[in-house]
C-alpha atoms as a PDB file:
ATOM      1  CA  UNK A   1      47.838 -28.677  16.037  1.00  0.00           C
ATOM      2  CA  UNK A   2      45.973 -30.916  13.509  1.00  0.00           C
ATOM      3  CA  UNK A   3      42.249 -30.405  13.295  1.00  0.00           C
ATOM      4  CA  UNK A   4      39.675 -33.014  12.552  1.00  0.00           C
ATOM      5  CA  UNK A   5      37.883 -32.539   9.229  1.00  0.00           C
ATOM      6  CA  UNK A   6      34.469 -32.627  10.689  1.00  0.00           C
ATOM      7  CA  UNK A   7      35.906 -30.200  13.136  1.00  0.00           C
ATOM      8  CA  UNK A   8      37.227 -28.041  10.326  1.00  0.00           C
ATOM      9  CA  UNK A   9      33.413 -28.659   8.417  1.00  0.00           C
ATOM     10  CA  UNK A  10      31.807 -27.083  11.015  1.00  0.00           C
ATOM     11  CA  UNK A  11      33.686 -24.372  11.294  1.00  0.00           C
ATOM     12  CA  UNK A  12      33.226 -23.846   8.101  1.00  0.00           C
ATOM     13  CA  UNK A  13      29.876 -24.036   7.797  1.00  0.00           C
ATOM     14  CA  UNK A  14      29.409 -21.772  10.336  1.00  0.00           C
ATOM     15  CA  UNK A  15      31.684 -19.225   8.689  1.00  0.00           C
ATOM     16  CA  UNK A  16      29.679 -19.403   5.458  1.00  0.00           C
ATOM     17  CA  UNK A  17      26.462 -18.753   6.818  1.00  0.00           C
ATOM     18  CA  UNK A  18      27.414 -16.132   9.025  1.00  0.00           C
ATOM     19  CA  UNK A  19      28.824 -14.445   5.781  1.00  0.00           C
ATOM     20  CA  UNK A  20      25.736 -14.861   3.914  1.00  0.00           C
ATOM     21  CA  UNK A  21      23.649 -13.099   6.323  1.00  0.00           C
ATOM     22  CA  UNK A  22      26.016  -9.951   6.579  1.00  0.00           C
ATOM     23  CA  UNK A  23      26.865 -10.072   2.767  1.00  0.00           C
ATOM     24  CA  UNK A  24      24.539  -7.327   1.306  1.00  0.00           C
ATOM     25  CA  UNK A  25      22.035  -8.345  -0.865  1.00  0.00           C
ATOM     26  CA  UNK A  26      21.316  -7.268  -4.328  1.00  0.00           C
ATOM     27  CA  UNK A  27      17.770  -8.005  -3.921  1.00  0.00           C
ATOM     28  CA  UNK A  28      17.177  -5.643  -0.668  1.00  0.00           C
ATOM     29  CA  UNK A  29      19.173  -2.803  -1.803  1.00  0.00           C
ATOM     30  CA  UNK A  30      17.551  -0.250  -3.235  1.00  0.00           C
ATOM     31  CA  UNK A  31      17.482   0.080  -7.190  1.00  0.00           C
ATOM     32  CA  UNK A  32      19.699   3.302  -7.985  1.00  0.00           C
ATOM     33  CA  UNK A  33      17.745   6.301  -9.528  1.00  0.00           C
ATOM     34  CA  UNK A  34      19.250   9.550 -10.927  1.00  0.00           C
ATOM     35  CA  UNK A  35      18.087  13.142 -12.817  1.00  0.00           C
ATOM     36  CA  UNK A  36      17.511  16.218 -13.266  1.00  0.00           C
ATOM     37  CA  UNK A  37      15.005  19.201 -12.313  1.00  0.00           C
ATOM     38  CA  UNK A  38      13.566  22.115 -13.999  1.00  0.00           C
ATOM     39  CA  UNK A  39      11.611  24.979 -13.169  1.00  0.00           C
ATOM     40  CA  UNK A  40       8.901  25.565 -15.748  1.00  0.00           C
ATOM     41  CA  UNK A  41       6.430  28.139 -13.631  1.00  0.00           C
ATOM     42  CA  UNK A  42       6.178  29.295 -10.645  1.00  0.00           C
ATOM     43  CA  UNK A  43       3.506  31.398  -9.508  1.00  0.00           C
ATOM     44  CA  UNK A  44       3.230  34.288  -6.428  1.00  0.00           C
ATOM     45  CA  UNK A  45       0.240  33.291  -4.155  1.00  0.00           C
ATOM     46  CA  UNK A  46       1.547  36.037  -1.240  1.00  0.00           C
ATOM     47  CA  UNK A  47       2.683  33.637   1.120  1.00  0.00           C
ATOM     48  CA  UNK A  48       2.908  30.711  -0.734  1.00  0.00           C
ATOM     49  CA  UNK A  49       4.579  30.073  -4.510  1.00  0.00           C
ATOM     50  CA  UNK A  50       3.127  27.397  -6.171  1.00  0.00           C
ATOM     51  CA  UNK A  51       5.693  25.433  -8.105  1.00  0.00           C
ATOM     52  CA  UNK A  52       5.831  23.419 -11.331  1.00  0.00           C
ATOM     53  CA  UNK A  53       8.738  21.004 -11.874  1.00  0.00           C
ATOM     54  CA  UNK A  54       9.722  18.883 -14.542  1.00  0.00           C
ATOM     55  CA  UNK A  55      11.521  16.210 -12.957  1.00  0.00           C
ATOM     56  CA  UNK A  56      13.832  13.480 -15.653  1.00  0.00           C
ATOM     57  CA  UNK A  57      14.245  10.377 -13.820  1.00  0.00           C
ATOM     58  CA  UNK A  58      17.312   7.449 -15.429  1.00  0.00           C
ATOM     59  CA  UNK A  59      17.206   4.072 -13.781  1.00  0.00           C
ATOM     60  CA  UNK A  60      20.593   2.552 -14.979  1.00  0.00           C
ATOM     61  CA  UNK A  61      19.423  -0.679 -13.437  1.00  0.00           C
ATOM     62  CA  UNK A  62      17.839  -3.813 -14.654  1.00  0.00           C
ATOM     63  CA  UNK A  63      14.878  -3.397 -12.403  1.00  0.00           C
ATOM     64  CA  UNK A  64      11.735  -0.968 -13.466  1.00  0.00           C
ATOM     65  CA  UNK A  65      10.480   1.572 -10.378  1.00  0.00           C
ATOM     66  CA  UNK A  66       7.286   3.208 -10.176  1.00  0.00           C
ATOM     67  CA  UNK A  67       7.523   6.522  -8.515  1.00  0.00           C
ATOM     68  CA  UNK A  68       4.484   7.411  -6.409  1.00  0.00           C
ATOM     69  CA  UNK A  69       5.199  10.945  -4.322  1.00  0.00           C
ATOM     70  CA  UNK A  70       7.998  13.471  -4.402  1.00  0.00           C
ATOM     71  CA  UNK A  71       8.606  15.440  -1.569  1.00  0.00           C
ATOM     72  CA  UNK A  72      10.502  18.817  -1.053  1.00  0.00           C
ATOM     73  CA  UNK A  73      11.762  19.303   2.566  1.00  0.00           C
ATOM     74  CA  UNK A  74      10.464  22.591   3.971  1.00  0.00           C
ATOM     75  CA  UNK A  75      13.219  24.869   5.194  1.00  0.00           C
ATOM     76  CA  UNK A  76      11.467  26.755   7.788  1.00  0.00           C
ATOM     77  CA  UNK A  77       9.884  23.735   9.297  1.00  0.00           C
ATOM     78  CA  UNK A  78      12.081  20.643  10.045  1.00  0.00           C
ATOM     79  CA  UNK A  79      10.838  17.797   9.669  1.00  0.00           C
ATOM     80  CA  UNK A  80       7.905  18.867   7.476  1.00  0.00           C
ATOM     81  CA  UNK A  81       7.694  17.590   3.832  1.00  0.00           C
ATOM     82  CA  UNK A  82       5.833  19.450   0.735  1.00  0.00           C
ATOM     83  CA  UNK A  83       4.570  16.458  -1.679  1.00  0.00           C
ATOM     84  CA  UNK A  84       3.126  15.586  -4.704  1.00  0.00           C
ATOM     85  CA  UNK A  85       1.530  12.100  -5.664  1.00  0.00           C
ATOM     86  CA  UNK A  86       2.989  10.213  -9.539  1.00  0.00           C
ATOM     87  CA  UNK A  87       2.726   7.148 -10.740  1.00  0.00           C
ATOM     88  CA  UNK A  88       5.915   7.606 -12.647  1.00  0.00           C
ATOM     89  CA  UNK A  89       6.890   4.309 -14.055  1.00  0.00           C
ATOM     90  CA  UNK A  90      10.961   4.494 -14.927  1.00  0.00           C
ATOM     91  CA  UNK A  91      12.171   1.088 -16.920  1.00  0.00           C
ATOM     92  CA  UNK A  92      15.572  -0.338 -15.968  1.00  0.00           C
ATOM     93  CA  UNK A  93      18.191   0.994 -18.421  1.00  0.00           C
ATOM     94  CA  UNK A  94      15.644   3.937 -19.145  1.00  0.00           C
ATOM     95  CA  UNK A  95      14.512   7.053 -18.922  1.00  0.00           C
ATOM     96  CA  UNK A  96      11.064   8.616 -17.730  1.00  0.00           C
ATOM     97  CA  UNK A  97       9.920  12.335 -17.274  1.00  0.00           C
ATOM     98  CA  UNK A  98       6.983  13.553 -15.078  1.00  0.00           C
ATOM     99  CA  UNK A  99       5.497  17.257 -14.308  1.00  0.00           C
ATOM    100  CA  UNK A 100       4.563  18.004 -10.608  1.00  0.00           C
ATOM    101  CA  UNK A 101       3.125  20.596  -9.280  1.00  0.00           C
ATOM    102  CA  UNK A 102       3.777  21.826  -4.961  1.00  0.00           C
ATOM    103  CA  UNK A 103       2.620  24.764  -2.828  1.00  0.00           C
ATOM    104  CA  UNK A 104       5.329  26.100  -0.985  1.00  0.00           C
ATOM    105  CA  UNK A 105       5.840  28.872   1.470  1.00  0.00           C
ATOM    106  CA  UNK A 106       7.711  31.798  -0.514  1.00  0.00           C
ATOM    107  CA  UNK A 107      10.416  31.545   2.594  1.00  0.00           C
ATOM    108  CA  UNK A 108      11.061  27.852   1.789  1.00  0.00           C
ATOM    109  CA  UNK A 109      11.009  28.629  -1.965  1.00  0.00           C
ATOM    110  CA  UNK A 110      13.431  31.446  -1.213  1.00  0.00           C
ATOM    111  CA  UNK A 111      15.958  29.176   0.275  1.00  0.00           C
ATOM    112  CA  UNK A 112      15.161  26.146  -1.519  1.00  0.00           C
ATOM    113  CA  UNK A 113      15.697  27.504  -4.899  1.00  0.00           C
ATOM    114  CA  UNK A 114      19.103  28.873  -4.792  1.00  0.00           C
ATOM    115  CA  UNK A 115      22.051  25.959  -5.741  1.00  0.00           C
ATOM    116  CA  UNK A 116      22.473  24.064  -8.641  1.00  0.00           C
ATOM    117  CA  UNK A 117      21.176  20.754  -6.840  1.00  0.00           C
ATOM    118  CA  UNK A 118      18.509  20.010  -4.263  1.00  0.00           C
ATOM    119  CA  UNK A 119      17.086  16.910  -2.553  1.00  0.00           C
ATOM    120  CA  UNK A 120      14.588  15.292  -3.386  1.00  0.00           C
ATOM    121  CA  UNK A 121      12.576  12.819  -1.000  1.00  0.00           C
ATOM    122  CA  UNK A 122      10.795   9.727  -3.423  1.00  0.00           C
ATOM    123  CA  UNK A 123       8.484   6.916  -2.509  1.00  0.00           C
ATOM    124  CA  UNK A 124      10.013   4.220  -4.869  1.00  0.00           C
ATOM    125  CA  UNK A 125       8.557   0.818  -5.691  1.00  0.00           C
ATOM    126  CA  UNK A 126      10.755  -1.466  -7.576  1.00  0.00           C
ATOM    127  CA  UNK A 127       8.883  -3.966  -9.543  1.00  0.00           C
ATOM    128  CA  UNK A 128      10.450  -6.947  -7.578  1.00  0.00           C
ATOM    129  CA  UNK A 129      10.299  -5.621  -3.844  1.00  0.00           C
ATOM    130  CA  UNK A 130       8.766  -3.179  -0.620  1.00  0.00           C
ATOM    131  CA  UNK A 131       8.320   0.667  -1.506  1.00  0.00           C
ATOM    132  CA  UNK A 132      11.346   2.446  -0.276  1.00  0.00           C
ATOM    133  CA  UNK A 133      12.107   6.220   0.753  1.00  0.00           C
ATOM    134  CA  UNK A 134      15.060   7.615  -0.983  1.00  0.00           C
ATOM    135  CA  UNK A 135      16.577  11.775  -0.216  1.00  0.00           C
ATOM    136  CA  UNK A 136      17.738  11.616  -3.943  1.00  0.00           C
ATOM    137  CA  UNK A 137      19.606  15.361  -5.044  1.00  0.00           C
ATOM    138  CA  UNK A 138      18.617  16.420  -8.710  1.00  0.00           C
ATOM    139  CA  UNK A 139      20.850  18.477 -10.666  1.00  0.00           C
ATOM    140  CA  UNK A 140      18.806  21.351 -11.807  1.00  0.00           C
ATOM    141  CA  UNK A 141      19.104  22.231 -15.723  1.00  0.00           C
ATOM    142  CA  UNK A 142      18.036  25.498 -17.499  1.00  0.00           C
ATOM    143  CA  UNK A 143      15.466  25.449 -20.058  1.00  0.00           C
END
């Protein structure tokens, strides 16, 4: 079966396109963020322990983010977030460090604590797109 070669053009064509449109996209996917945690005070309020975290951010790509909240998830109520505003610029192939502060219910703090990781949730603007929400885990270090 011989096909024609504006038969074979089309097709194609066709094929091309429809692999450019499911191809992903280096420009819509989100720039990749890593880091580390720290405890540096807590304080007993009763209920509540109000936390202070210094949080090490690495962007290992060539695009610079600009942080602006960082959520905890609360254990006790799904769904619910704990958050704390930045404006955390992190330059591609850099490094950035911020201190946060969040009130959180001693339960949640309880159960968050324990584990040598937790998630994170982060509002993330690269420089060259739409804000995005990431659930980035943070290795915690000692200090």
């Amino acid at each position: 079966m011989n096909a024609s070669p504006r038969s074979l053009a089309i097709f194609l064509t066709i094929l091309f396109t429809f692999l450019l449109v499911l191809s992903p996209r280096a420009s819509t996917a989100p720039p990749q963020i890593a880091g580390t945690y720290k405890i540096t005070e807590n304080t007993d309020l009763g209920s509540e322990i109000r936390i202070t975290l210094q949080i090490n951010l690495i962007n290992p790509g060539g695009t610079q983010v600009t942080i602006t909240k960082v959520g905890l998830r609360s254990m006790s109520a799904r769904g619910q977030l704990v958050t704390a505003n930045s404006n955390l610029v992190v330059h591609s192939h850099s490094h950035s460090q911020v201190s946060l502060q969040f009130l959180i219910s001693k339960k949640d703090f309880n159960t968050w604590h324990v584990g040598p990781h937790q998630q994170f949730i982060v509002t993330m603007k690269p420089s060259t797109g739409k804000a995005v929400l990431l659930n980035l885990p943070l290795l915690r270090t000692q200090g």
